[in-house]
Protein backbone atom coordinates (compact mmCIF):
# COMPACT_ATOMS: atom_id res chain seq x y z
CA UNK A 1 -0.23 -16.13 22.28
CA UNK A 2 -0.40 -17.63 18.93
CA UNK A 3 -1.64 -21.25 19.86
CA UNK A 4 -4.73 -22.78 21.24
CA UNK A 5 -6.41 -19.41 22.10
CA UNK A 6 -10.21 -18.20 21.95
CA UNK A 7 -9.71 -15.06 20.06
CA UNK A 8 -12.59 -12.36 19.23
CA UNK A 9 -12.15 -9.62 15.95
CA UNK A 10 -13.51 -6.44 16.13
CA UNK A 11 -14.23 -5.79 12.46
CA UNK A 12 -13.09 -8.90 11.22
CA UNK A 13 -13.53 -7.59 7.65
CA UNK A 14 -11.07 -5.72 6.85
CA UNK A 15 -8.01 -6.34 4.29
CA UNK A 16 -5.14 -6.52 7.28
CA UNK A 17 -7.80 -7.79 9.67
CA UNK A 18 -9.29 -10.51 8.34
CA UNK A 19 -6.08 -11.82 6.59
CA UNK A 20 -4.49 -12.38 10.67
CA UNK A 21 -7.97 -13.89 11.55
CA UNK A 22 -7.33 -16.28 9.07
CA UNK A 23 -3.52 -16.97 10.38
CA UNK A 24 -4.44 -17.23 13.86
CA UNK A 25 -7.38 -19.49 12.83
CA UNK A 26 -4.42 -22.13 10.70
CA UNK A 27 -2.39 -21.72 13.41
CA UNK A 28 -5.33 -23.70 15.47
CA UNK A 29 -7.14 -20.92 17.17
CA UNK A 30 -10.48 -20.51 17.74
CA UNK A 31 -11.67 -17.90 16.06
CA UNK A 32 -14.96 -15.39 16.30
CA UNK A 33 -15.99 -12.31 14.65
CA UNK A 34 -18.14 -9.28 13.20
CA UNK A 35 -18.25 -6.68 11.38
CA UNK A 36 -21.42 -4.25 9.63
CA UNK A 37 -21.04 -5.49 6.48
CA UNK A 38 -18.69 -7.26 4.40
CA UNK A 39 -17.31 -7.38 0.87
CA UNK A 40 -14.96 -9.68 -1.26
CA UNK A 41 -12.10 -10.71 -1.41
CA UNK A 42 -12.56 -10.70 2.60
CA UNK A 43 -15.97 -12.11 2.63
CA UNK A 44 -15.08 -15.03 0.19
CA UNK A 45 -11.66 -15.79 2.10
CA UNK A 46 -13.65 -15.96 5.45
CA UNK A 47 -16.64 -18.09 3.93
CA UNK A 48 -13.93 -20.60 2.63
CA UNK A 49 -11.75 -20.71 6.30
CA UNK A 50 -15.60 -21.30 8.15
CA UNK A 51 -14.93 -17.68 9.71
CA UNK A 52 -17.71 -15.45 8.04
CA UNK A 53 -20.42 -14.75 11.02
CA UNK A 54 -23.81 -15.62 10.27
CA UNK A 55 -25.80 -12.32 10.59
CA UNK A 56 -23.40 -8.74 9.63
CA UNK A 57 -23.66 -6.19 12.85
CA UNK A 58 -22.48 -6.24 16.04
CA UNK A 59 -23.69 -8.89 18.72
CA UNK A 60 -22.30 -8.29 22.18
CA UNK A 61 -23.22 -11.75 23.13
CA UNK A 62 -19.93 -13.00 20.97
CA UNK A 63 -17.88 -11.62 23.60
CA UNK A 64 -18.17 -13.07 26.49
CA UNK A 65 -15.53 -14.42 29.62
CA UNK A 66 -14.35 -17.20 27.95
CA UNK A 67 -12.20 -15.37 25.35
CA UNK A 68 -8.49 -15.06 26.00
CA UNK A 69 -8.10 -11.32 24.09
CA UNK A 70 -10.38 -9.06 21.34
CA UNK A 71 -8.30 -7.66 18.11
CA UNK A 72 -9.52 -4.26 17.71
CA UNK A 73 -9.75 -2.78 13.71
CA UNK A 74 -9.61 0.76 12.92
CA UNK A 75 -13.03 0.40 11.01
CA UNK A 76 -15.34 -0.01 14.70
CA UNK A 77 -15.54 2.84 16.58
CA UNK A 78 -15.16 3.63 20.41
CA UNK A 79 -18.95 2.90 20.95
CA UNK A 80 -19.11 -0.39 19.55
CA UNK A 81 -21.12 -2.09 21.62
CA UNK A 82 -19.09 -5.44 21.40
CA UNK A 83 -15.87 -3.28 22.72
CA UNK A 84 -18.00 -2.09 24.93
CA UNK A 85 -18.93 -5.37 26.64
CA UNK A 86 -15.24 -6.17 26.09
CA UNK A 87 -14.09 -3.50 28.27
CA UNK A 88 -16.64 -3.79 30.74
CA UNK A 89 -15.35 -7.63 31.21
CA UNK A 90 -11.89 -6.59 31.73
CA UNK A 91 -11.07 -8.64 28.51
CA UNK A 92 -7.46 -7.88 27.05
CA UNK A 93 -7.84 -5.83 23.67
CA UNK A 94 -5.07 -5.33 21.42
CA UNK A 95 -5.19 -2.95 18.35
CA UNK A 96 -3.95 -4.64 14.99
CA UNK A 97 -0.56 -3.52 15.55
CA UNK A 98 -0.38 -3.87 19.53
CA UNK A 99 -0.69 -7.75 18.41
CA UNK A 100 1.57 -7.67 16.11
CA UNK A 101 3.70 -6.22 17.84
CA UNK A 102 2.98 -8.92 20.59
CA UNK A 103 3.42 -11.71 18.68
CA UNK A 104 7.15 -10.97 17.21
CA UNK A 105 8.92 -8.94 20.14
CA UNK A 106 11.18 -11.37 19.87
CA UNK A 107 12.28 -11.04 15.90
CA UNK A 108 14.16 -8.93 14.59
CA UNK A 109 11.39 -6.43 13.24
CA UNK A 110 11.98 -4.51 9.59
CA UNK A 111 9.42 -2.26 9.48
CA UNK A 112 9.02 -0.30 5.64
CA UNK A 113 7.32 3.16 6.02
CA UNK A 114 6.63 5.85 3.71
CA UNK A 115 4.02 7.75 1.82
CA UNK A 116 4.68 6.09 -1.25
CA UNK A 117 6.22 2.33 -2.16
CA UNK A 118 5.78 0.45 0.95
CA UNK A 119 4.15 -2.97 -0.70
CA UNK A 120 6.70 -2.53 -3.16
CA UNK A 121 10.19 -2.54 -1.11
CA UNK A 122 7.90 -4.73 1.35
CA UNK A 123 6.53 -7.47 -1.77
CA UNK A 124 10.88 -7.43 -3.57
CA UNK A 125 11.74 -8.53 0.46
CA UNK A 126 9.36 -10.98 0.45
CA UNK A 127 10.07 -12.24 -2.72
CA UNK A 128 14.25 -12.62 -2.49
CA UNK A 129 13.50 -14.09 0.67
CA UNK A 130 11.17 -16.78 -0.25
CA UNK A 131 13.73 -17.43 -3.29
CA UNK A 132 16.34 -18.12 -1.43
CA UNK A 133 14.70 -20.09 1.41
CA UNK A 134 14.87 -18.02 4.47
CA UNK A 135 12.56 -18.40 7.24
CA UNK A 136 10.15 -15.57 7.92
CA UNK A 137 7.04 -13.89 9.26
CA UNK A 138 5.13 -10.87 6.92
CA UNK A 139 2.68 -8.22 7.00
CA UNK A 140 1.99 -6.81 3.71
CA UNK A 141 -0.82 -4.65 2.13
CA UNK A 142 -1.63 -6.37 -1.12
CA UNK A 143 -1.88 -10.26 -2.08
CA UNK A 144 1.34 -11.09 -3.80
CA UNK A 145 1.97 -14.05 -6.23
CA UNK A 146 3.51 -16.88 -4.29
CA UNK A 147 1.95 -16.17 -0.91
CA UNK A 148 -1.47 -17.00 -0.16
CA UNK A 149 -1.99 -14.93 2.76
CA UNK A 150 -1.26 -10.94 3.31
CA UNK A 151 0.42 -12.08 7.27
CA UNK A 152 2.46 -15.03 8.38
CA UNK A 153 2.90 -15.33 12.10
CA UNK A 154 5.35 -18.43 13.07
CA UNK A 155 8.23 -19.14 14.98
CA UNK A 156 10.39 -17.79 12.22
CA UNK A 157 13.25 -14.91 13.38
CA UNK A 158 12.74 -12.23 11.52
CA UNK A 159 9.36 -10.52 10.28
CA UNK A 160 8.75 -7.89 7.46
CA UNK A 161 6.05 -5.48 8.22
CA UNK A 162 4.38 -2.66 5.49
CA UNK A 163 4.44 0.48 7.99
CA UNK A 164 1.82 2.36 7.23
CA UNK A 165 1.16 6.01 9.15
CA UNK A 166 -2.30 5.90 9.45
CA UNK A 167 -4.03 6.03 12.91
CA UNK A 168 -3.94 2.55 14.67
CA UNK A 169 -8.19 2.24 15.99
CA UNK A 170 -10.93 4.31 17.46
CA UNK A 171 -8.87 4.13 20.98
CA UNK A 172 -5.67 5.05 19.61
CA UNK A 173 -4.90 7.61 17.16
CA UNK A 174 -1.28 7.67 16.83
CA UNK A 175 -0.24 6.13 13.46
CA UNK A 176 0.23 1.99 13.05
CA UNK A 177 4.12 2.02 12.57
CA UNK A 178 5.10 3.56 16.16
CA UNK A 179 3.50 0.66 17.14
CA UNK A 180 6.35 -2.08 15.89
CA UNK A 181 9.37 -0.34 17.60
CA UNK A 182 11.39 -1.53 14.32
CA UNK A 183 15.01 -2.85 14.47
CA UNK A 184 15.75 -2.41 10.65
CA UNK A 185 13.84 0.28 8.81
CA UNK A 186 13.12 2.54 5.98
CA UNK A 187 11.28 5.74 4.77
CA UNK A 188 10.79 5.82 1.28
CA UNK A 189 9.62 9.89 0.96
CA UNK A 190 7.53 12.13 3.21
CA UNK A 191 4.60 13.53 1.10
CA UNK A 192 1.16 14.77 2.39
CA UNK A 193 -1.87 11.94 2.63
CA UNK A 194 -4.23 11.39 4.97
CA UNK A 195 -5.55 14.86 5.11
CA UNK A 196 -8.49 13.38 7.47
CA UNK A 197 -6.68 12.39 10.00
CA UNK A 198 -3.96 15.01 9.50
CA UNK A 199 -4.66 18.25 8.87
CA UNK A 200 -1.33 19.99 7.97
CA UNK A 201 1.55 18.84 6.56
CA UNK A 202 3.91 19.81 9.45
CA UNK A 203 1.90 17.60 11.72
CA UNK A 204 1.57 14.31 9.03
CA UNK A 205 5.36 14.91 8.95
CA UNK A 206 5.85 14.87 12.65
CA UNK A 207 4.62 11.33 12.45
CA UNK A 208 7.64 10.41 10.52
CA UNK A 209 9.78 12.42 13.25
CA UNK A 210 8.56 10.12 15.61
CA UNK A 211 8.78 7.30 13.32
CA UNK A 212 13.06 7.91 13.29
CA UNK A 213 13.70 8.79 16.85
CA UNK A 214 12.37 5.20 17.79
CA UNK A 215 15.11 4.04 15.59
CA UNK A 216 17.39 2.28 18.62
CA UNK A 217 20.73 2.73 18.98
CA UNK A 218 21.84 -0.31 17.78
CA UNK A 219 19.57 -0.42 14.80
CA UNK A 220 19.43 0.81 11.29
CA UNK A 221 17.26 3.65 8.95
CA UNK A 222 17.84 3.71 5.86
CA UNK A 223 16.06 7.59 3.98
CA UNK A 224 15.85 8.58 0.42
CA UNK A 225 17.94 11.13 -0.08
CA UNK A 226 15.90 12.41 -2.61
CA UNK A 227 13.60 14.18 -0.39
CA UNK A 228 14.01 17.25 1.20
CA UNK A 229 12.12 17.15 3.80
CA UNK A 230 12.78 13.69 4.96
CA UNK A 231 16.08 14.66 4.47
CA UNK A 232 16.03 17.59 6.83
CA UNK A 233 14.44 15.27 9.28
CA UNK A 234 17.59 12.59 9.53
CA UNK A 235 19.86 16.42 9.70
CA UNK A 236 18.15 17.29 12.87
CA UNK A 237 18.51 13.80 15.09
CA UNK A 238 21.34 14.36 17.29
CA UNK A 239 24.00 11.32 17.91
CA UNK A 240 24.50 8.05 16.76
CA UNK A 241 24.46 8.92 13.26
CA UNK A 242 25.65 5.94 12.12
CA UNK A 243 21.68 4.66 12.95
CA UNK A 244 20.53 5.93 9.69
CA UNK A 245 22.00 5.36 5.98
CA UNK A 246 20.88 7.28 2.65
CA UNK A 247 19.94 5.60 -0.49
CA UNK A 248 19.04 6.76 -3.72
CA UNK A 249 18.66 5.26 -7.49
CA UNK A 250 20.02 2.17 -8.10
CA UNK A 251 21.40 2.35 -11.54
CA UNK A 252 20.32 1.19 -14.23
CA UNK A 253 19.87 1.93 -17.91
CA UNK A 254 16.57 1.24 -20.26
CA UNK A 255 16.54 -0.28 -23.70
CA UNK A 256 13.74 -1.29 -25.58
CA UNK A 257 11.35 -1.01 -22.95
CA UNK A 258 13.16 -2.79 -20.80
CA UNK A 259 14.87 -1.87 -17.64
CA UNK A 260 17.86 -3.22 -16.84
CA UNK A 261 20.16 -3.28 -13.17
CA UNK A 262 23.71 -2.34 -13.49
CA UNK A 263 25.90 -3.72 -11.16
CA UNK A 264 30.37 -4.04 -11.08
CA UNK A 265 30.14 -4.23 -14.98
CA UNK A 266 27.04 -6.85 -15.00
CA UNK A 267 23.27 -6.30 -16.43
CA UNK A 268 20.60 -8.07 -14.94
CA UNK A 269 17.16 -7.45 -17.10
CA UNK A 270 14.20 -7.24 -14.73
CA UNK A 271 9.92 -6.72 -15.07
CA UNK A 272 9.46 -3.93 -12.89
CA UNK A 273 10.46 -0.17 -14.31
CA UNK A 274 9.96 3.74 -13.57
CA UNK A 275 12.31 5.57 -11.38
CA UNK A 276 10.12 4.65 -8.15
CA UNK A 277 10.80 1.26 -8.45
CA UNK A 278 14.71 1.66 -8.90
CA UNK A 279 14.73 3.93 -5.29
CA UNK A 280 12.40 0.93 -3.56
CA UNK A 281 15.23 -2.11 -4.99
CA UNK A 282 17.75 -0.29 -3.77
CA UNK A 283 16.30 -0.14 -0.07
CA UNK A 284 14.97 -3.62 -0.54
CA UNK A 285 18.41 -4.61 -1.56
CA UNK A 286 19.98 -2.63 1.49
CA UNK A 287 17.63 -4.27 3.84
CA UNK A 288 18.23 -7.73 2.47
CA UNK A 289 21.74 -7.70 2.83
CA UNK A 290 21.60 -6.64 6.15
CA UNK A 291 19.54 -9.73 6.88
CA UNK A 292 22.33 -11.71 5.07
CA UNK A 293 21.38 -12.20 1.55
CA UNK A 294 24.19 -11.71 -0.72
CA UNK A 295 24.56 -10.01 -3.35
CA UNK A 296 24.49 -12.43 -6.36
CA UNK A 297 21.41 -13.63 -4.46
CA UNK A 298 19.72 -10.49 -4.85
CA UNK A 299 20.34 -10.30 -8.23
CA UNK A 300 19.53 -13.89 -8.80
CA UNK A 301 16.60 -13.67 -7.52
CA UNK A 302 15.00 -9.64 -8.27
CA UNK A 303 14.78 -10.94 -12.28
CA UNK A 304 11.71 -12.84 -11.42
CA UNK A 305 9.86 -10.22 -9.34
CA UNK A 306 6.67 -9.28 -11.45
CA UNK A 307 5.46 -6.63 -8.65
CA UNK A 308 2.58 -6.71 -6.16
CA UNK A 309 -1.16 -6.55 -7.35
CA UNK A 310 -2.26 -3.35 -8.21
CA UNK A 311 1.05 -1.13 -8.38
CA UNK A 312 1.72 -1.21 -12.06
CA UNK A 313 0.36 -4.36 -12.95
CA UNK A 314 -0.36 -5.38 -16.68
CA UNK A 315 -3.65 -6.83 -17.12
CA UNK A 316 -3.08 -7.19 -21.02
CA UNK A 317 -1.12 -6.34 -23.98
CA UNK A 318 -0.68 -6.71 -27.85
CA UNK A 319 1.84 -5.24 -30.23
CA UNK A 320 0.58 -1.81 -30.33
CA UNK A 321 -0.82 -1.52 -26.31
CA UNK A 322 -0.35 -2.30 -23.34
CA UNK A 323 -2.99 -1.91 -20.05
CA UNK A 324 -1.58 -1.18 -16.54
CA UNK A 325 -3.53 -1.05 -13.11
CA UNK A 326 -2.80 0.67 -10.63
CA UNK A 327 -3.11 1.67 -7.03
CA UNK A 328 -1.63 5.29 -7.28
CA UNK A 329 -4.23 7.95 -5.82
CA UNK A 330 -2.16 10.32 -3.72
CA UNK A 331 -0.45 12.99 -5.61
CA UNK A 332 2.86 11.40 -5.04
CA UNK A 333 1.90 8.04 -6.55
CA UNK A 334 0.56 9.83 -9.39
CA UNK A 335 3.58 11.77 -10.51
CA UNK A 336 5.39 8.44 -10.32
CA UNK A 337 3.87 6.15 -11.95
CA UNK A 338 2.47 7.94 -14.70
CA UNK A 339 6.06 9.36 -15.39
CA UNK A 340 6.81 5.90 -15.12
CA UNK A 341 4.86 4.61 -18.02
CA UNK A 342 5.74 7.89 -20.26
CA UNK A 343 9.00 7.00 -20.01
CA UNK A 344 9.65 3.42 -19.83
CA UNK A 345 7.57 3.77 -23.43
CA UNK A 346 8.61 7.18 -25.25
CA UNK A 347 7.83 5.96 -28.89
CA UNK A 348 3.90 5.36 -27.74
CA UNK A 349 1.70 7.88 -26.14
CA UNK A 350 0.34 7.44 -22.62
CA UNK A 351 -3.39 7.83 -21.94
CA UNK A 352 -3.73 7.70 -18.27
CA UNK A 353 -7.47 7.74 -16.14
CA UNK A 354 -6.85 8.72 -12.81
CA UNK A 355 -10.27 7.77 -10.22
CA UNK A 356 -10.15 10.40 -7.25
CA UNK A 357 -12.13 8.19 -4.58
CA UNK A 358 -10.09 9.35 -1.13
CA UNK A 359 -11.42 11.17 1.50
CA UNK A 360 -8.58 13.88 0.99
CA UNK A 361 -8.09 13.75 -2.72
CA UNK A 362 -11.96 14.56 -2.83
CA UNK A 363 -11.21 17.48 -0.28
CA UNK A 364 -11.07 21.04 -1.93
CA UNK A 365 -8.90 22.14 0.78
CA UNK A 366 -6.34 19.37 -0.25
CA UNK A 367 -7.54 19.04 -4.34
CA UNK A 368 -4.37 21.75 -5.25
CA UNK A 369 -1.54 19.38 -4.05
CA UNK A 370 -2.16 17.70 -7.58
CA UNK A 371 -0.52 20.63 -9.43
CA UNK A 372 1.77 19.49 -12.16
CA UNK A 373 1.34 15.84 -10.65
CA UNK A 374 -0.66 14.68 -14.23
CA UNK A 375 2.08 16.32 -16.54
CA UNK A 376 3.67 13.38 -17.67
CA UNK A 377 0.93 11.74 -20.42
CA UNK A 378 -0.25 12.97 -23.69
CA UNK A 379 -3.71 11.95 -22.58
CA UNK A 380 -5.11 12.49 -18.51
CA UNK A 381 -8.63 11.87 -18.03
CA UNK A 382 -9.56 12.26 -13.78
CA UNK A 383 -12.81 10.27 -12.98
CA UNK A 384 -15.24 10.91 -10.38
CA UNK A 385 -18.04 8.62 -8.92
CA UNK A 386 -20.84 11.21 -7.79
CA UNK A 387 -22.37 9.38 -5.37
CA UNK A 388 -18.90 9.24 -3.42
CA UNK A 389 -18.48 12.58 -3.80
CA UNK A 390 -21.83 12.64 -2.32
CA UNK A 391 -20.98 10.15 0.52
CA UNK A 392 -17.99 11.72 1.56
CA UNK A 393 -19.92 15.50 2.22
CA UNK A 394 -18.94 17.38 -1.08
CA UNK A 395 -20.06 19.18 -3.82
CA UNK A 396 -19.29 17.66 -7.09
CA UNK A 397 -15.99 19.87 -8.90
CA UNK A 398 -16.38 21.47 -12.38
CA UNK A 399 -13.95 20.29 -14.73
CA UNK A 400 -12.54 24.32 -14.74
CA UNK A 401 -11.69 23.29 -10.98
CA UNK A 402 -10.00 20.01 -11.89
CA UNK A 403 -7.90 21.80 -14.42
CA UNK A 404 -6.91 24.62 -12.06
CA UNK A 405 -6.17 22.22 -9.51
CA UNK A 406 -3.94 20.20 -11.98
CA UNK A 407 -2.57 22.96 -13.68
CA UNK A 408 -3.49 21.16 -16.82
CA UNK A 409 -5.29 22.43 -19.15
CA UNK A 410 -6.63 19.97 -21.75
CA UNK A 411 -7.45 17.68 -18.20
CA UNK A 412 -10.56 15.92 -19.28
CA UNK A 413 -12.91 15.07 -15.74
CA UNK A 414 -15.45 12.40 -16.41
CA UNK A 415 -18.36 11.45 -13.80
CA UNK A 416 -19.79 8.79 -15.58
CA UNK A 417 -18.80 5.10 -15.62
CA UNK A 418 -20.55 5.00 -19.40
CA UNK A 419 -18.82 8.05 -20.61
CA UNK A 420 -15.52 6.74 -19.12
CA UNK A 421 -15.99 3.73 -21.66
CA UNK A 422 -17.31 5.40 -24.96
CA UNK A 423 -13.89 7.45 -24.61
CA UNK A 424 -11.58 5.21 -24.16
CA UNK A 425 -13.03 2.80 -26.98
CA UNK A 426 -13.32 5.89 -29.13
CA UNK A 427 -9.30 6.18 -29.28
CA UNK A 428 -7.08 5.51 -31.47
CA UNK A 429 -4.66 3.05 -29.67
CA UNK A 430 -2.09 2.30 -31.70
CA UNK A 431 1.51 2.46 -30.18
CA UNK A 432 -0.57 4.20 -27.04
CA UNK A 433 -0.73 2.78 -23.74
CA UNK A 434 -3.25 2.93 -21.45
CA UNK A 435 -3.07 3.43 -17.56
CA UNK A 436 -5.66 3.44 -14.59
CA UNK A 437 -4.55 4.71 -11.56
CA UNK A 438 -7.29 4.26 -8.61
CA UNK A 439 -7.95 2.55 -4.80
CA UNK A 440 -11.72 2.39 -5.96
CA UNK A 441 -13.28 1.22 -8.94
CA UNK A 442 -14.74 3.24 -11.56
CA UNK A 443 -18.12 3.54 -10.93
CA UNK A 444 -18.21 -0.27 -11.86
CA UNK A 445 -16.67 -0.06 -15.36
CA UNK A 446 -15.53 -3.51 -16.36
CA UNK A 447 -11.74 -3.43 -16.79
CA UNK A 448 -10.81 -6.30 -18.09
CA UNK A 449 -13.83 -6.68 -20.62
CA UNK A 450 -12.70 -2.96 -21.65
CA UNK A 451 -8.96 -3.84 -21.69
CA UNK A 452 -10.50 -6.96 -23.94
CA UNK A 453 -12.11 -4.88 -26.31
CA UNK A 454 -9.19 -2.56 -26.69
CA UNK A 455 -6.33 -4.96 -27.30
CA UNK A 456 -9.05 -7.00 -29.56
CA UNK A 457 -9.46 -3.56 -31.98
């Protein structure tokens, strides 16, 4: 399945998608595909592996009988005309997880799930493992430092996959992770996302539900006990209880702005910080051990773990600032990381922008889940690109409705790329930190020249 095959993607474009086109196309597959438009990174990464098609659209005539299978992404939908011609071929089609699925059957599969801090307990598993030379296959939702490629498909015995709950393609709406039928696993929290896909937050959690009762008998859950509702979950499975483990906090202290691991009387100093990240070692650490990395190992090895791309990363610093970026968009994500920040640094200020560019945190029927979310900094600025707003159906919120919605009062809601930037260089930033928190990207503000100009003042 992985070897000298004629394989077809349905939008090949994609983060997850065209990261296994490129895998199957090393491993020596031939490989074709389309999509209706692309954008970089995936459009430079296929130019440079000779997979980018020549015109964007769809072209039926690219599927055709001498194809072995089609990889279906979520993006196309159910009247694409070149899963059309697919189908009407008799042509096998896999969603992105059916393959994957496929294609390591036989591994043991450790699947990380979650609403919150799957490419982090996902990226510290990678990373011990690579460190300490273990064999192994990965799906992962961000680039990380030391692997060129966001999947790895090989004969190795075990693969890590980033679970993630949303729907699987336009022929199959149950969520991605039911799709891996996990051996070793882990739910990080249960908190509402997705509010497109589902509605209420009894039926987003029943995905979870699901999620634990595939959990064989002979495998291993671990839960943060931390959540309630997760929590309550794991109560009601009946039998075998010895199939799913709590974890919590691993402990730790923080001096200086630095955090540092306490384990049988020893310290361990590490980059990563904020309360989120000691709950996602601890699973990482659980699930490592059970794949038989020892302990000293772990700790060897978690010092040099700088995080994936995106979740807290510092794009620059001097003596009186430093810059963080962020994915955190969901309500959840927010609370953590800016907490994070506001306490990892409680002799500077935090002045945090949060972008709302999601489907559901644009929603007003789903805007009030960020009440008391945006407590933590001094200073909380929420940015909003119009013309998304626009895209997405909805009428443009007053800044009275983002502060009601917050429950903050002195919330400050910008909706202007060139506004965003006169603020920020209009601060005062000594011992003050500053913090963006987004999946989109500002209405095309210039980070890093900002960041620049900042740190340069």
């Amino acid at each position: 399945m992985l070897e000298g095959k004629n394989v077809h993607f349905i939008a090949i474009g994609g983060s997850a998608m065209h990261n296994l086109a490129i895998c199957l196309h090393r491993l020596g597959n031939q490989v074709s595909g389309s999509d209706d438009m692309f954008f970089d990174p995936s459009k430079g990464n296929l130019k440079r592996e000779g997979l980018l098609p020549e015109a964007d659209g769809w072209h039926p005539n690219r599927v055709d009988n001498s194809l072995d299978y089609v990889i279906l992404g979520m993006h196309a939908k159910a009247d694409n005309p070149e899963l059309l011609k697919a189908q009407e071929l008799g042509l096998p089609v896999y969603s992105f997880p059916e393959f994957i699925y496929e294609a390591s059957k036989n591994k043991k599969r450790v699947v990380v799930a979650g609403s919150h801090g799957k490419t982090s307990i996902t990226s510290m598993i990678m990373h011990i493992l690579k460190e300490a030379n273990k064999d192994f296959d990965y799906l992962v939702g961000a680039q990380l430092e030391g692997f060129d490629q966001m999947v790895k498909l090989s004969n190795a015995p075990v693969i890590i996959i980033e679970g993630d709950e949303y729907t699987t393609s336009p022929l199959d709406l149950t969520p991605k992770f039911l799709h891996y039928h996990h051996d070793i696993a882990c739910i990080s929290g249960i908190a509402w996302d997705h509010f497109n896909v589902f509605p209420t937050f009894e039926n987003y959690k029943e995905q979870f539900r699901k999620f634990v009762e595939l959990t064989p008998t002979n495998g291993k859950l671990y839960y943060y006990n931390g959540d309630q509702e997760l929590t309550k979950i794991i109560e009601d499975q009946e039998g075998e209880e010895e199939r799913f483990s709590p974890y919590s906090e691993h402990p730790n202290t923080v001096r200086m702005g630095k955090t540092i691991l306490k384990s049988h009387g020893a310290e361990y100093v590490i980059e990563v910080f904020g309360k989120h990240n000691m709950e996602n070692l601890q699973v990482a650490k659980n699930i490592l051990v059970d794949l038989g990395i020892t302990e000293s190992e772990f700790y060897q090895h978690i010092k040099t773990f700088g995080g994936a791309a995106k979740r807290l990363e510092k794009i620059g610093e001097n003596e009186n600032t430093i810059v963080f970026k962020d994915f955190a968009h969901a309500p959840s994500k927010l609370k953590a990381t800016s907490t994070a920040v506001h306490e990892q640094f409680p002799d500077r200020q935090t002045f945090a922008v949060l972008e709302l560019h999601t489907f559901s945190s644009l929603n007003p029927e789903f805007i009030d889940q960020y009440a008391h979310a945006f407590d933590a900094p001094e200073n909380a600025v929420v940015f909003i690109n119009p013309e998304i707003m626009k895209k997405k159906g909805f009428e443009l919120f007053t800044q009275e409705e983002i502060r009601n919605a917050f429950q903050r009062e002195d919330l400050l809601l910008l909706c202007d790329a060139e506004a965003l930037e006169k603020t920020l260089l209009a601060q005062n930033w000594k011992n003050k930190n500053l913090l963006f928190m987004s999946s989109g990207n500002y209405g095309g503000l210039n980070l890093e020249k900002i960041t620049a100009t900042i740190l340069e003042s």
